[in-house]
N, C-alpha and C. Protein backbone atom coordinates (compact mmCIF):
# COMPACT_ATOMS: atom_id res chain seq x y z
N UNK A 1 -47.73 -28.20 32.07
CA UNK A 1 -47.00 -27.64 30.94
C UNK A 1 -46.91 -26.13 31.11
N UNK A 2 -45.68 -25.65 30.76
CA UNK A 2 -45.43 -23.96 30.74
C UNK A 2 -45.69 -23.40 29.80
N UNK A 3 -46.34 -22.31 29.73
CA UNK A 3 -46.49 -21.64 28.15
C UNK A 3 -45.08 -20.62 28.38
N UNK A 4 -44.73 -20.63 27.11
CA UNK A 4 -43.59 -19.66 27.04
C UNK A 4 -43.67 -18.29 26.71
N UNK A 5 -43.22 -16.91 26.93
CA UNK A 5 -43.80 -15.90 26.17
C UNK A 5 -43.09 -14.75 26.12
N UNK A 6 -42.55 -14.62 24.59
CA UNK A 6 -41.50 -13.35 24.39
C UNK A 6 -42.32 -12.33 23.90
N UNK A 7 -41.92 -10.48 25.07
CA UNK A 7 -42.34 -9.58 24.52
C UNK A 7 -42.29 -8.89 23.19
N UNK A 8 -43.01 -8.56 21.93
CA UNK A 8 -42.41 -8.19 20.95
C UNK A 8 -43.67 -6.71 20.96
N UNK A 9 -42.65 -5.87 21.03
CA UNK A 9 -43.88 -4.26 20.31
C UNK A 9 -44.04 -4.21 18.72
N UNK A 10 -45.50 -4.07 18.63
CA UNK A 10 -45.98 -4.72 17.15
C UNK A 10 -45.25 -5.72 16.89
N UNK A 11 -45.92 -6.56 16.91
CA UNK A 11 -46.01 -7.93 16.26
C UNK A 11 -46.94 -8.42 15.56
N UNK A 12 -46.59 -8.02 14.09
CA UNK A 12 -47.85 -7.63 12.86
C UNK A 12 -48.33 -9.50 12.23
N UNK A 13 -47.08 -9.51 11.97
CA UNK A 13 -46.86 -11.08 11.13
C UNK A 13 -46.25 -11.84 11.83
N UNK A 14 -46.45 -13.40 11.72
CA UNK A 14 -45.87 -14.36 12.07
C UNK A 14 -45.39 -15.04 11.41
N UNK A 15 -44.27 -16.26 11.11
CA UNK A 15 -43.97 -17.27 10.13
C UNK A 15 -43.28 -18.04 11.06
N UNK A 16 -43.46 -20.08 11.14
CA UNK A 16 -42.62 -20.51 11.90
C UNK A 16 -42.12 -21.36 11.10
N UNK A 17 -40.85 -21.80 11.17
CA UNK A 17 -40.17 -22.38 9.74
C UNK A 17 -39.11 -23.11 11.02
N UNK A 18 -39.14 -24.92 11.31
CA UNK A 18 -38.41 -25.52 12.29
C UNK A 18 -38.10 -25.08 13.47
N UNK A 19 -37.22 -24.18 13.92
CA UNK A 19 -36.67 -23.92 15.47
C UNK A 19 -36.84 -22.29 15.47
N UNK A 20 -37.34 -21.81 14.45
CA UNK A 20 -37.36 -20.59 14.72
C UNK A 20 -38.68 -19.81 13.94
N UNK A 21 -39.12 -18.80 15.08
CA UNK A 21 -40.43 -17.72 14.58
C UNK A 21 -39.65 -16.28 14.30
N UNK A 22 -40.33 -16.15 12.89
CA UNK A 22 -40.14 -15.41 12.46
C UNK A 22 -40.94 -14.34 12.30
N UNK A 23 -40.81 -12.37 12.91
CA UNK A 23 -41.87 -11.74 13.56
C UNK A 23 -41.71 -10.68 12.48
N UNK A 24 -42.86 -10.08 11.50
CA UNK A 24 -42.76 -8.69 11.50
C UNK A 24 -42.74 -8.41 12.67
N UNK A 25 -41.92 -6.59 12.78
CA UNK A 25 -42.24 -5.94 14.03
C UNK A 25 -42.21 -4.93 14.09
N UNK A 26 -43.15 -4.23 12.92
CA UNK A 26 -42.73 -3.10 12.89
C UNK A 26 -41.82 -2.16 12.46
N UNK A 27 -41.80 -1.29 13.22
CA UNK A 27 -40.34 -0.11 13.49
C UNK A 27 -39.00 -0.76 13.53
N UNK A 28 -39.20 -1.89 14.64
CA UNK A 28 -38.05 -2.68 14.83
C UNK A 28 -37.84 -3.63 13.71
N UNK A 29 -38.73 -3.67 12.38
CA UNK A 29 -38.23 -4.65 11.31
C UNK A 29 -38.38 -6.02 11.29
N UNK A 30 -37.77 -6.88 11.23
CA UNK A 30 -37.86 -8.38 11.87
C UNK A 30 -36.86 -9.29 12.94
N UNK A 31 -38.16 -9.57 13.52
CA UNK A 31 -37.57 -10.08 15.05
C UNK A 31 -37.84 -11.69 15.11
N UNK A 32 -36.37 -12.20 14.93
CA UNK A 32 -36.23 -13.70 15.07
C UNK A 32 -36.01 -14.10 16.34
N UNK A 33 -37.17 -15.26 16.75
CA UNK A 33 -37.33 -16.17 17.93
C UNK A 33 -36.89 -17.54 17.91
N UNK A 34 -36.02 -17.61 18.63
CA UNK A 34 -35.39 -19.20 18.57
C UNK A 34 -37.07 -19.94 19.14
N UNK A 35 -37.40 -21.15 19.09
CA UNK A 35 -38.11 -21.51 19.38
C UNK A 35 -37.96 -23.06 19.77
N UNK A 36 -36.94 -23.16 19.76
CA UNK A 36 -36.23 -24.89 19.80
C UNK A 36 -37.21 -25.19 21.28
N UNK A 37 -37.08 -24.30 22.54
CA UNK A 37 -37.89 -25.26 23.15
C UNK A 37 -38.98 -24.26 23.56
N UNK A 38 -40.02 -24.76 23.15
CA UNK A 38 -41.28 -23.39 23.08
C UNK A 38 -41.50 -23.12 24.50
N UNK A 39 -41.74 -24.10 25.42
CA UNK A 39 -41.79 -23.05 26.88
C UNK A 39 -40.82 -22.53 27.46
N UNK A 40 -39.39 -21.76 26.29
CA UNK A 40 -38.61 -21.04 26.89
C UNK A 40 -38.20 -20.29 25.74
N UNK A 41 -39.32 -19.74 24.95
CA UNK A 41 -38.47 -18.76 24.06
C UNK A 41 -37.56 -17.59 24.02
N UNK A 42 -37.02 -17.65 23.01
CA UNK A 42 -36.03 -16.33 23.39
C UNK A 42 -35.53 -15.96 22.16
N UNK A 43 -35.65 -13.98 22.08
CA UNK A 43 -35.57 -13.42 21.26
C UNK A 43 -33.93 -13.48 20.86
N UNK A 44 -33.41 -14.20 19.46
CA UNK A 44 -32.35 -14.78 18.88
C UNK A 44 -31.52 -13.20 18.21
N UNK A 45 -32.49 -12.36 17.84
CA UNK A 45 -31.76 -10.84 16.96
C UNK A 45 -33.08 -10.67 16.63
N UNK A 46 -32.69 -8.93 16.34
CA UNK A 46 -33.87 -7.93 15.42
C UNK A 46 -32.78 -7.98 14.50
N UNK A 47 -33.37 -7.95 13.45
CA UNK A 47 -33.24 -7.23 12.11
C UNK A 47 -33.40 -6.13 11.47
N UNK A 48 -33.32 -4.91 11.33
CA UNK A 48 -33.70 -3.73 10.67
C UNK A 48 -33.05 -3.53 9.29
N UNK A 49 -31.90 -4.18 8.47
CA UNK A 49 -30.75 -3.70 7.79
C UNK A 49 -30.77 -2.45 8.05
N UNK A 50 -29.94 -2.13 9.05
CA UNK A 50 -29.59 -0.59 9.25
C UNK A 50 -30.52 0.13 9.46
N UNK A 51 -31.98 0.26 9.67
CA UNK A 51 -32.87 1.39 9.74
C UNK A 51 -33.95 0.67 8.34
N UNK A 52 -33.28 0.08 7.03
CA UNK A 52 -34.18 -0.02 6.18
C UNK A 52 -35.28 -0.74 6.49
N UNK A 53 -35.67 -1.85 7.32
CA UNK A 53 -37.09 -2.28 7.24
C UNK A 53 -37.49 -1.75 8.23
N UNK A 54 -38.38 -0.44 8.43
CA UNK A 54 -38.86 0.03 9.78
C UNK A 54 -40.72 -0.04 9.51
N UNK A 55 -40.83 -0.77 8.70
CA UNK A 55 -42.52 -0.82 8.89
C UNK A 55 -42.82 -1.97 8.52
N UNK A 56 -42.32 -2.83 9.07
CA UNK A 56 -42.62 -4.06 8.80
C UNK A 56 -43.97 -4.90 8.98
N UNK A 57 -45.39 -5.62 7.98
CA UNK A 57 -46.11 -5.48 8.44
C UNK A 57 -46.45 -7.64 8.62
N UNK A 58 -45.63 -7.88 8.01
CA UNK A 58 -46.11 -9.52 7.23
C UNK A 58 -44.49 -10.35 6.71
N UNK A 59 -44.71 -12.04 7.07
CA UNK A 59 -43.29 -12.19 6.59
C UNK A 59 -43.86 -13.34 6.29
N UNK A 60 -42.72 -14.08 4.93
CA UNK A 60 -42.95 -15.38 5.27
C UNK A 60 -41.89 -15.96 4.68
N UNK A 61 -41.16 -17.23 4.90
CA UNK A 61 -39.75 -17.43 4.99
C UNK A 61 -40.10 -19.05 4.15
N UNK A 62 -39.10 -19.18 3.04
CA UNK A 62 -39.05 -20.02 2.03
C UNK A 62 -37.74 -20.17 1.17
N UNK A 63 -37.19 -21.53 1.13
CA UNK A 63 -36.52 -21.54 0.52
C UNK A 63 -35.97 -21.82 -0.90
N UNK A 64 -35.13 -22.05 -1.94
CA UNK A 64 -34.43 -22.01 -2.68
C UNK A 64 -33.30 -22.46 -2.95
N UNK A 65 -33.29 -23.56 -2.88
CA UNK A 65 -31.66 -24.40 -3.16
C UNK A 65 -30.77 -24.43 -2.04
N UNK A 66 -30.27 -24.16 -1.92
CA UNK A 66 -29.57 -24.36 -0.32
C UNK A 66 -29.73 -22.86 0.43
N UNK A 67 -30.65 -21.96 -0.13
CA UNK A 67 -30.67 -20.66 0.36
C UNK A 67 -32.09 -20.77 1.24
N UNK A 68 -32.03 -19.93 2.08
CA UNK A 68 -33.08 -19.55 2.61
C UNK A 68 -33.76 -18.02 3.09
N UNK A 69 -34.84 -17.53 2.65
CA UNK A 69 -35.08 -16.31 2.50
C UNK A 69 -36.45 -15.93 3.10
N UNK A 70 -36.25 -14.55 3.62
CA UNK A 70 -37.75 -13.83 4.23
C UNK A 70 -37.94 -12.71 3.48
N UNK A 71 -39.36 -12.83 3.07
CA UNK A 71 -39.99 -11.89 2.36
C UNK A 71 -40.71 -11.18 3.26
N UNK A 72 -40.54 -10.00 3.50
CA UNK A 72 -40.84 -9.08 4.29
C UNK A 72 -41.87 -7.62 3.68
N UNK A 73 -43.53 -8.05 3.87
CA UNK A 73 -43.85 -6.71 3.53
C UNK A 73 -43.38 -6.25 4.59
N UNK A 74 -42.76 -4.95 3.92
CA UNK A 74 -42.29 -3.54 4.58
C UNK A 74 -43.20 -2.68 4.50
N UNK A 75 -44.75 -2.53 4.70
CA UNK A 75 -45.34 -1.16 4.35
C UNK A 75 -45.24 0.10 3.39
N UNK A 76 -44.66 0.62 3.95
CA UNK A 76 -44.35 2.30 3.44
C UNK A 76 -43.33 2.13 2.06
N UNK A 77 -42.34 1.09 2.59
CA UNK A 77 -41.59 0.88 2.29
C UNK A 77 -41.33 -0.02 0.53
N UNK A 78 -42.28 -0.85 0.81
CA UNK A 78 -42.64 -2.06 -0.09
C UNK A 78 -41.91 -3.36 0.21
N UNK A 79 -41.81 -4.19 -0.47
CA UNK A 79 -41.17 -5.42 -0.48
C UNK A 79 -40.14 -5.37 -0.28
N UNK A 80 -39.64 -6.36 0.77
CA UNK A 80 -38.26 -6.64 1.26
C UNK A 80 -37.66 -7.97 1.04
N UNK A 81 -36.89 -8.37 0.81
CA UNK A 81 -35.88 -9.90 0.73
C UNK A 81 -35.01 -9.75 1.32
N UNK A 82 -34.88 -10.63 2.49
CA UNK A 82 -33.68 -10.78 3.19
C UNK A 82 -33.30 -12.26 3.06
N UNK A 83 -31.81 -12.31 3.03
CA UNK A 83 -31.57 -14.00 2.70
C UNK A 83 -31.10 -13.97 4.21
N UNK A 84 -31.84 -15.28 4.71
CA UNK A 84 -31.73 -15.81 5.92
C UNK A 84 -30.20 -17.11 5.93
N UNK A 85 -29.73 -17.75 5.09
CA UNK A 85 -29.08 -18.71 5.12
C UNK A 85 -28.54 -18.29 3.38
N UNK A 86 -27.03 -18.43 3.29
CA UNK A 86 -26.91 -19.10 1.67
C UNK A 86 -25.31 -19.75 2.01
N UNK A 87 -25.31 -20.77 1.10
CA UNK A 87 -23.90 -21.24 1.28
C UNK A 87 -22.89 -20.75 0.59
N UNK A 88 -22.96 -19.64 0.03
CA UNK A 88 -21.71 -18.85 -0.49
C UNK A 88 -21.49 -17.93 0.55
N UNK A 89 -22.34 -17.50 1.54
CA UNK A 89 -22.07 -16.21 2.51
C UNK A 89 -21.81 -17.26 3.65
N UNK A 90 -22.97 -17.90 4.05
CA UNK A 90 -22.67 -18.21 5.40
C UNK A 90 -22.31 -20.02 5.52
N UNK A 91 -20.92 -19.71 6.47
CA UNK A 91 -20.83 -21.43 6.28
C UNK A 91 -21.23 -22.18 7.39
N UNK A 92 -22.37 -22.37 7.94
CA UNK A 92 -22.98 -23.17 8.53
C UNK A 92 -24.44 -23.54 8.33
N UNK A 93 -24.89 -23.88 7.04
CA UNK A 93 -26.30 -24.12 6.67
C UNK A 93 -26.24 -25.76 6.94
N UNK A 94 -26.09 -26.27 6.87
CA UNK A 94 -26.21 -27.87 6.57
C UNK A 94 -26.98 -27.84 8.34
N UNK A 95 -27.48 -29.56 8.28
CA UNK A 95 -28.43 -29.50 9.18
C UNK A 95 -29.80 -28.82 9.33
N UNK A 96 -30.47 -29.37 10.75
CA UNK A 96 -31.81 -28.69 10.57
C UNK A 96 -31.98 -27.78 10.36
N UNK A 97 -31.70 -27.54 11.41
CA UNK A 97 -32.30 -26.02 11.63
C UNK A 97 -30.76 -24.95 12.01
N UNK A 98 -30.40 -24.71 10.84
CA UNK A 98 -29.20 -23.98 11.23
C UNK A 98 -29.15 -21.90 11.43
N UNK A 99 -28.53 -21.72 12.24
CA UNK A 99 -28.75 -20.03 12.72
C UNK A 99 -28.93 -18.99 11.72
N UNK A 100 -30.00 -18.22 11.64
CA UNK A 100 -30.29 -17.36 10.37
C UNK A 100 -29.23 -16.27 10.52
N UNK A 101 -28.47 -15.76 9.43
CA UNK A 101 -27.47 -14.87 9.36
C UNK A 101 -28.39 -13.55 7.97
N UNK A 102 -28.74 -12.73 8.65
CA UNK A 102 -29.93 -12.05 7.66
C UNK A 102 -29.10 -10.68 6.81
N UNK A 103 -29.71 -10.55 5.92
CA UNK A 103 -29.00 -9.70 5.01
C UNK A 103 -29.90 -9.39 4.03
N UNK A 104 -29.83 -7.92 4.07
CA UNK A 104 -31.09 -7.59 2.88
C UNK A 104 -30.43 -7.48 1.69
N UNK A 105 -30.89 -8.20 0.48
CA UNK A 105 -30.60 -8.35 -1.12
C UNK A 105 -31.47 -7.83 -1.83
N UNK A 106 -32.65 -7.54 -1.23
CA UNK A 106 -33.68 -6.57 -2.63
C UNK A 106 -34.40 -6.02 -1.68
N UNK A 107 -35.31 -4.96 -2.66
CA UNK A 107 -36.02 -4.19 -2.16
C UNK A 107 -37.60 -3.56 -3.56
N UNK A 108 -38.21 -4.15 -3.22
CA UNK A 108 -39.42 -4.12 -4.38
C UNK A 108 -40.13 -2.63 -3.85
N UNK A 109 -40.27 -1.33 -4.67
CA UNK A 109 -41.09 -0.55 -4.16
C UNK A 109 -42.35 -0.66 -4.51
N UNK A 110 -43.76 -0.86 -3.71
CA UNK A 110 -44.69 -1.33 -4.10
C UNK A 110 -45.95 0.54 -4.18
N UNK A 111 -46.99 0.26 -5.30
CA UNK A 111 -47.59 1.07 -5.01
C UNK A 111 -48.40 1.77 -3.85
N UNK A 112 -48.28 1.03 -3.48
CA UNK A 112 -49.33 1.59 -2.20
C UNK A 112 -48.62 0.58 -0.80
N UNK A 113 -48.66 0.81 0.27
CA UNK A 113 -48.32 0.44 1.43
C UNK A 113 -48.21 -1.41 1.32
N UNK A 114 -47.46 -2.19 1.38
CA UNK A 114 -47.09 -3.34 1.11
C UNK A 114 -47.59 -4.02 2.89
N UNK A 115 -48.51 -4.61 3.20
CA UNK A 115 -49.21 -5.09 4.64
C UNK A 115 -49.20 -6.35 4.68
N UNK A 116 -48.94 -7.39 3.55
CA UNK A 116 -49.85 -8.37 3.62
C UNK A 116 -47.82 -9.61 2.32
N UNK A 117 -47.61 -11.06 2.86
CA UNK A 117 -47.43 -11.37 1.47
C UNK A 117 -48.20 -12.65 2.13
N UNK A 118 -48.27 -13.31 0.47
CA UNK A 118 -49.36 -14.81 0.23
C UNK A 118 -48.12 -15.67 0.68
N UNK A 119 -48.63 -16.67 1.08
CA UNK A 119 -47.73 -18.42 1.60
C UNK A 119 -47.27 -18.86 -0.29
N UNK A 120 -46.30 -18.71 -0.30
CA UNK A 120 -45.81 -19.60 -1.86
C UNK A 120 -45.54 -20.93 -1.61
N UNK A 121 -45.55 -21.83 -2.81
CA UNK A 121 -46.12 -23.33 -2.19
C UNK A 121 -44.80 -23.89 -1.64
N UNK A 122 -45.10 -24.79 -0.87
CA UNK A 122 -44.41 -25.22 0.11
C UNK A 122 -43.85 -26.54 -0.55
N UNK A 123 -42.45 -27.08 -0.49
CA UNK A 123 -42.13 -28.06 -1.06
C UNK A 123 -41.40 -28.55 0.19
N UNK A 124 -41.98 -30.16 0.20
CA UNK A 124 -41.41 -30.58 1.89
C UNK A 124 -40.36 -31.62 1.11
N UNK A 125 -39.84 -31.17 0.39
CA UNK A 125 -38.48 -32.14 -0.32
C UNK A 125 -37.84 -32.04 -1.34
N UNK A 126 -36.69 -31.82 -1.60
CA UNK A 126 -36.25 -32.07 -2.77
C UNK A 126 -35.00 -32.71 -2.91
N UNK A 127 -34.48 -33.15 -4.28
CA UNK A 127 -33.36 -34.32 -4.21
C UNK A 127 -32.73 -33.67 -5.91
N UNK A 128 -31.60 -33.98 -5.76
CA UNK A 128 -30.77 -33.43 -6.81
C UNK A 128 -31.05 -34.72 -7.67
N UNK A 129 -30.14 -34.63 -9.41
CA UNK A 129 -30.34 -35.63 -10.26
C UNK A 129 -29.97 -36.86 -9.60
N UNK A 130 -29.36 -36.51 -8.98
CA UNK A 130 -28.37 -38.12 -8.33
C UNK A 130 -29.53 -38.68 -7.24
N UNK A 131 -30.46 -38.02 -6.68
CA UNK A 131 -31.26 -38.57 -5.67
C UNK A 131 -30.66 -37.97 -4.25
N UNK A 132 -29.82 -37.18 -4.27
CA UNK A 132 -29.57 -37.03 -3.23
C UNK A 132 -30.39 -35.64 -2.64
N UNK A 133 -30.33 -35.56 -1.39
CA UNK A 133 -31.38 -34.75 -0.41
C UNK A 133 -30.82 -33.33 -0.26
N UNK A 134 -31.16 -32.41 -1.01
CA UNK A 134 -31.05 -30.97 -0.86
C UNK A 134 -31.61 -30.56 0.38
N UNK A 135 -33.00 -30.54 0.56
CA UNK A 135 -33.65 -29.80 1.57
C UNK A 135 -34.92 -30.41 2.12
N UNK A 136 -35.18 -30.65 3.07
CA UNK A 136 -36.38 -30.63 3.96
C UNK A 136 -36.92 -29.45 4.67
N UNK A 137 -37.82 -29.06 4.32
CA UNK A 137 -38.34 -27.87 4.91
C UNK A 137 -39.87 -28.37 5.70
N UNK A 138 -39.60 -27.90 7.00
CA UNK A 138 -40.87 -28.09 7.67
C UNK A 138 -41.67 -29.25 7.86
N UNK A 139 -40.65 -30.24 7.37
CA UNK A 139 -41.29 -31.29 7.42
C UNK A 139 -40.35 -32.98 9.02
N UNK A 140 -41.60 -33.47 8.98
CA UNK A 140 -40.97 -34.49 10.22
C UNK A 140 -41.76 -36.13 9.13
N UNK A 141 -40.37 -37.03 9.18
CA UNK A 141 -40.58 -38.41 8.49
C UNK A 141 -40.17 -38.84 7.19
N UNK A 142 -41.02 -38.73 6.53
CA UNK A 142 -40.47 -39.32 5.26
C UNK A 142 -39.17 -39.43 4.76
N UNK A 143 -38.26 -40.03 4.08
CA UNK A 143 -36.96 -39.37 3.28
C UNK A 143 -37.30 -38.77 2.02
N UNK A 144 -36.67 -38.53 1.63
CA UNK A 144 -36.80 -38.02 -0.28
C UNK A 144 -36.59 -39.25 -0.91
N UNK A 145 -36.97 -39.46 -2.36
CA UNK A 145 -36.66 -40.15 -3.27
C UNK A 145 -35.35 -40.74 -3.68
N UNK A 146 -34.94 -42.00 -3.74
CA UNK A 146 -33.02 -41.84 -3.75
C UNK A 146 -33.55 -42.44 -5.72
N UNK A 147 -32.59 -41.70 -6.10
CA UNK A 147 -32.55 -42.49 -7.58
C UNK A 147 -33.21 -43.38 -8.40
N UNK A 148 -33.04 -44.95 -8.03
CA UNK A 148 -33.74 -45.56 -8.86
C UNK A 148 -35.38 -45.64 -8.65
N UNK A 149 -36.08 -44.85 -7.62
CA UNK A 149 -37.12 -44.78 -7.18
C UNK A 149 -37.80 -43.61 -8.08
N UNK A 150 -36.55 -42.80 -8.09
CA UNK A 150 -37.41 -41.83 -9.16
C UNK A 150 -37.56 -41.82 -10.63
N UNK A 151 -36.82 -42.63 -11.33
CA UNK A 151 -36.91 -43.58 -12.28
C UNK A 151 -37.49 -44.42 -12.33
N UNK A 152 -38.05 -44.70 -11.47
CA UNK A 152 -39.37 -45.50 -11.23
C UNK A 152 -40.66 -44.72 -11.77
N UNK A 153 -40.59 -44.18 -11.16
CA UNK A 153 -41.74 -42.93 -11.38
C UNK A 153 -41.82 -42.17 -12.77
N UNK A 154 -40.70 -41.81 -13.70
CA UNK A 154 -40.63 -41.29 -14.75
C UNK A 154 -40.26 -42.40 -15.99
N UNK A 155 -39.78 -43.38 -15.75
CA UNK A 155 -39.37 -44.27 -16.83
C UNK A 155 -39.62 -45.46 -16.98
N UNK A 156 -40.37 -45.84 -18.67
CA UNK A 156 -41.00 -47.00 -18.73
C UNK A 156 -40.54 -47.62 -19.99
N UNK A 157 -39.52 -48.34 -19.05
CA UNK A 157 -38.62 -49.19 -20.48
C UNK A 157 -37.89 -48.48 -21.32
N UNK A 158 -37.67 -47.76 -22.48
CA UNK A 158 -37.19 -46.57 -22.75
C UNK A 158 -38.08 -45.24 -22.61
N UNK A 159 -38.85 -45.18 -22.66
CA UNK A 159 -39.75 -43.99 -22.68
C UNK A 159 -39.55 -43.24 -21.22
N UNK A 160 -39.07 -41.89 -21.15
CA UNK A 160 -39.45 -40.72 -20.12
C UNK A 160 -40.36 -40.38 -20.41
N UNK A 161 -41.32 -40.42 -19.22
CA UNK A 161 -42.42 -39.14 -19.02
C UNK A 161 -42.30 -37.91 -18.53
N UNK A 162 -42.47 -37.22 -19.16
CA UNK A 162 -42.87 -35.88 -19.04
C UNK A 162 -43.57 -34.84 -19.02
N UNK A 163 -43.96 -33.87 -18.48
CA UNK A 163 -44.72 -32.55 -18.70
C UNK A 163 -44.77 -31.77 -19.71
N UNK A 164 -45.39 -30.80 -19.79
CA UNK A 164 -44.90 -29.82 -20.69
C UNK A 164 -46.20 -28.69 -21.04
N UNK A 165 -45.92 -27.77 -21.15
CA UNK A 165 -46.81 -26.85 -21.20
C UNK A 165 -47.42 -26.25 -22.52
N UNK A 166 -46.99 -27.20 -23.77
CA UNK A 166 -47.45 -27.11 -25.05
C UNK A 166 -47.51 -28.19 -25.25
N UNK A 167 -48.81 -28.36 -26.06
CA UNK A 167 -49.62 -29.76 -26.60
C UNK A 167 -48.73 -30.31 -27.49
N UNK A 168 -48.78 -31.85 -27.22
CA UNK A 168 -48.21 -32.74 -28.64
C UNK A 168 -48.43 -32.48 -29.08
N UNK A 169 -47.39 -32.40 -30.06
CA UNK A 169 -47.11 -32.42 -32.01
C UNK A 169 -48.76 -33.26 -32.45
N UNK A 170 -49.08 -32.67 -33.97
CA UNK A 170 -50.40 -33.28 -34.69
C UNK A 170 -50.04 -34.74 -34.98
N UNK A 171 -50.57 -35.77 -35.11
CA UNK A 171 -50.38 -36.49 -35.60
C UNK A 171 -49.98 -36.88 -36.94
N UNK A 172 -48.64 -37.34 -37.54
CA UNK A 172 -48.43 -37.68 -39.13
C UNK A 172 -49.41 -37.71 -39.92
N UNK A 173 -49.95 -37.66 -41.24
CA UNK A 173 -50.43 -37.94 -42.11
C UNK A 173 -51.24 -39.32 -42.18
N UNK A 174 -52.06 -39.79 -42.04
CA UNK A 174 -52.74 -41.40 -42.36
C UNK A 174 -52.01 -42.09 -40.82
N UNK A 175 -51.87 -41.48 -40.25
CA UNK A 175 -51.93 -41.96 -39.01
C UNK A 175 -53.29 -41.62 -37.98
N UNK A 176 -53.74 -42.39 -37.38
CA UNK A 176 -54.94 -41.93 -36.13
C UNK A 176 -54.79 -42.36 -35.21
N UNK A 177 -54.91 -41.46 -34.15
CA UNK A 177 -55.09 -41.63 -32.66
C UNK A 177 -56.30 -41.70 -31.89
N UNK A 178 -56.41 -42.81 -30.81
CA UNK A 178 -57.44 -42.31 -29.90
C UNK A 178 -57.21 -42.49 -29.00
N UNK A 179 -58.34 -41.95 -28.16
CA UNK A 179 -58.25 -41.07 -27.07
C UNK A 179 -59.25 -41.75 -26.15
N UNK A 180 -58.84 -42.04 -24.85
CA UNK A 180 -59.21 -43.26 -24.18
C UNK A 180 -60.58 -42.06 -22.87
């Protein structure tokens, strides 16, 4: 077996999200690695938006509805968002692993030198009301839920179950409940 191995100067952070690694790098900002076949990587584009991410220290790449985005501590700089994929800008998202087209949309100034961001939770599926399959992220097997499966799961005879982040209503008057 070959190990594969692309030069990157500073290479602070890592993130690998399907066919591609995603690099803080510093000065140079962020440096995307195709990775489709790992003993032949190859550097895909740097990123800087123009000069703006030049201290790049940490990334980590997550998506959002058919969008896909890298959060980039920038150091000096603070927080960065770059949208990697959206289907109003770029028209080739569908499929796996489709080519990141990067574009910076925000910019968080943080107090003190921004080095570090946390992993936000990872959702390896989701499916619209209809059951149908929005997104797989990072994941190999399962399908998503199609419809009557997820009505399975939430509905019992007429009754939906649900969540909610404020406690049931008190109970009526000369009514009692218990509690198992």
């Amino acid at each position: 077996m070959q190990n594969g191995t692309v030069r990157i100067d500073s290479a602070n952070g890592l993130y690998l999200a399907r066919t591609y690694a995603y690099v803080a790098s510093g000065s140079k900002g962020l440096t995307i690695v195709d990775i489709e076949k790992p003993e032949q990587p190859r550097v895909d584009r740097v990123f800087d938006a123009g000069g703006a991410i030049n201290d790049a220290r940490d990334v980590k790449v997550a998506m959002t509805n058919a969008s896909v985005f890298a959060y980039v501590a920038d150091g000096r700089n603070g927080l960065r968002v770059v949208q990697m994929l959206s289907s109003n800008r770029t028209g080739h998202t569908f499929g796996f692993s489709p080519r990141p087209e990067p574009e910076l949309i925000a910019t968080y100034k943080t107090g003190a030198p921004a080095l570090a961001i946390s992993k936000g939770l990872d959702r390896d599926r989701a499916v619209d009301e209809s059951g149908n399959q929005l997104a797989v992220f990072g994941r190999r097997g399962s399908r998503p839920f199609n419809l009557d499966e997820i009505k399975r799961l939430f509905v019992r005879g007429e009754q939906v179950w649900t969540v909610s982040n404020t406690p049931p209503a008190r109970p009526a008057a000369g009514r009692t409940t218990t509690s198992r």
